[in-house]
Protein backbone atom coordinates (compact mmCIF):
# COMPACT_ATOMS: atom_id res chain seq x y z
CA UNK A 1 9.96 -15.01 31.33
CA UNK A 2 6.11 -14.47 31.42
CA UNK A 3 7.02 -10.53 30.61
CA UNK A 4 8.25 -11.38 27.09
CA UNK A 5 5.53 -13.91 26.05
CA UNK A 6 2.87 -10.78 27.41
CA UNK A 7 5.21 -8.71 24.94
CA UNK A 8 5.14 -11.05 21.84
CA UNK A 9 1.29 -11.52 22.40
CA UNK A 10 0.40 -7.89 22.23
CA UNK A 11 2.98 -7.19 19.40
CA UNK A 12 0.97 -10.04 17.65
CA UNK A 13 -2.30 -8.24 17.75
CA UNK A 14 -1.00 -5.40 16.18
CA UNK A 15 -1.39 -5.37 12.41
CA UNK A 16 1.11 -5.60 10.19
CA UNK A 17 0.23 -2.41 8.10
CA UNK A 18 0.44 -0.36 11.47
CA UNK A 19 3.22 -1.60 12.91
CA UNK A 20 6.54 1.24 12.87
CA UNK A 21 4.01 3.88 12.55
CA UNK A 22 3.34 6.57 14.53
CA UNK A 23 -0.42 6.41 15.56
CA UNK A 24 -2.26 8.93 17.94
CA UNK A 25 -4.99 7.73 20.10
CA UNK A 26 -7.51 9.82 21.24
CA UNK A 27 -5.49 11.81 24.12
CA UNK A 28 -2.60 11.85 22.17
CA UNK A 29 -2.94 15.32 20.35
CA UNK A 30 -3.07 18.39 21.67
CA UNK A 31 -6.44 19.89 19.98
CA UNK A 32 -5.71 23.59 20.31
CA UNK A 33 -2.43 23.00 18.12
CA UNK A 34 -2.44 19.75 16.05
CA UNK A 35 0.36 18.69 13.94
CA UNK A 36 0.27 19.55 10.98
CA UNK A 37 0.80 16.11 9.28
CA UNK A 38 -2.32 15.43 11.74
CA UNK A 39 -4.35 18.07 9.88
CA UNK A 40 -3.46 17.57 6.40
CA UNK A 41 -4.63 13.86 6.41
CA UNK A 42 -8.00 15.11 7.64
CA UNK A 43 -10.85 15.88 5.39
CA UNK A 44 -11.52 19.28 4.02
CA UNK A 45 -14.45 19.54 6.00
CA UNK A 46 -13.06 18.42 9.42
CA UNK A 47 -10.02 20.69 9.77
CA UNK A 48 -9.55 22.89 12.45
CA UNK A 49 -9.60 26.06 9.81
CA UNK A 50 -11.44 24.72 6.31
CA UNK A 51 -9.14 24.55 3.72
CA UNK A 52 -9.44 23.69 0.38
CA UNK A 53 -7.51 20.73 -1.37
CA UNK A 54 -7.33 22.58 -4.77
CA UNK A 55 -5.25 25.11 -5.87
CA UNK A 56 -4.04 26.97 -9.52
CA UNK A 57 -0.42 26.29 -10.74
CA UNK A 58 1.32 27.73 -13.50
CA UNK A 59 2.76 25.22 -15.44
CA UNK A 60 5.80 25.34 -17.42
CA UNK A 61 5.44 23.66 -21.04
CA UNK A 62 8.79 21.91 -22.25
CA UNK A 63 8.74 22.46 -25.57
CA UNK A 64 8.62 26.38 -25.98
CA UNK A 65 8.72 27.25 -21.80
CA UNK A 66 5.63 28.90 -22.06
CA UNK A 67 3.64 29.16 -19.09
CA UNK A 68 0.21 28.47 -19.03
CA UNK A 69 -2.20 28.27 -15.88
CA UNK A 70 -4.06 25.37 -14.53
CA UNK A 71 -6.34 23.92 -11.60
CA UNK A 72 -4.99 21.63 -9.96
CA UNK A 73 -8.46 19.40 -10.24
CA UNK A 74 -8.86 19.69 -14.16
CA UNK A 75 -11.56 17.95 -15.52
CA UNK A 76 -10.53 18.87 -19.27
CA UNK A 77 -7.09 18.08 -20.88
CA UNK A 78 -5.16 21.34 -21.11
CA UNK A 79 -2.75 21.92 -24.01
CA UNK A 80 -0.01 24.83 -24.68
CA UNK A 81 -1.49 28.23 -26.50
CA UNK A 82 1.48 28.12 -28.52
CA UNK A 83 2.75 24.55 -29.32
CA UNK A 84 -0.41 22.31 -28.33
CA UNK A 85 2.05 19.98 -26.37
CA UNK A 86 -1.30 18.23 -23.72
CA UNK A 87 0.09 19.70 -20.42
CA UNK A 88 -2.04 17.13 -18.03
CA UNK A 89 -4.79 14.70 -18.25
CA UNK A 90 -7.55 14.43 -16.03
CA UNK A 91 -7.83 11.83 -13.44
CA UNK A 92 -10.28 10.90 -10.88
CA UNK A 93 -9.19 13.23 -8.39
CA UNK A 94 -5.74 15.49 -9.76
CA UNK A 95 -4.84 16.04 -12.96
CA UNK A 96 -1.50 14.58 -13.74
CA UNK A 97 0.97 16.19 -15.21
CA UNK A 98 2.76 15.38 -18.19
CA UNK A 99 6.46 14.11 -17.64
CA UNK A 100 8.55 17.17 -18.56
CA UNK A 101 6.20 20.04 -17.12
CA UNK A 102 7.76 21.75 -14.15
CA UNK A 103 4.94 23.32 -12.24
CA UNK A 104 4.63 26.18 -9.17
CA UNK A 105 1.54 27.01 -6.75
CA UNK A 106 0.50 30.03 -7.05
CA UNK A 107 0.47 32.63 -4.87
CA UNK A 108 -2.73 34.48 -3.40
């Protein structure tokens, strides 16, 4: 009887946004080979190799299908050479596609 009160008590002082999550304490992760879910929620800065959060894309306009490239961090809203369809907007952070565009990284 006195286990399952302990139980309900502790349960209790976990918050409700973390609870059903997976959450690693401080011995939890092996640092020579994190996760890589581990890594990618970590700051540019503080990963184990530095790795930018930007990248270019080519991006696919739905009117004519021409393809057109952008940074994935425009500042500036980009609009098709051929067609001037806007192709994303700029947001704080990413630049948002417009709904249509199909979009691929691209390669080094």
């Amino acid at each position: 009887r006195g286990r399952g009160w302990a139980r309900a008590r502790s349960l209790a002082a976990v918050p409700r946004a973390t609870m059903g999550k997976q959450l690693y304490g401080i011995g939890d992760v092996d640092l020579l080979h994190p996760p890589s879910a581990v890594e990618a929620r970590k700051h540019k800065l503080k990963r184990k190799i530095q790795s930018p959060n930007s990248f270019f894309m080519d991006v696919k306009c739905p009117g004519c299908f021409n393809i057109t490239t952008v940074f994935s961090h425009a500042q500036t809203v980009v609009v098709c050479g051929s067609c001037s369809t806007v192709l994303c907007q700029p947001t704080g952070g990413k630049a948002r596609l417009t709904e249509g565009c199909s979009f691929r990284k691209k390669s080094d």
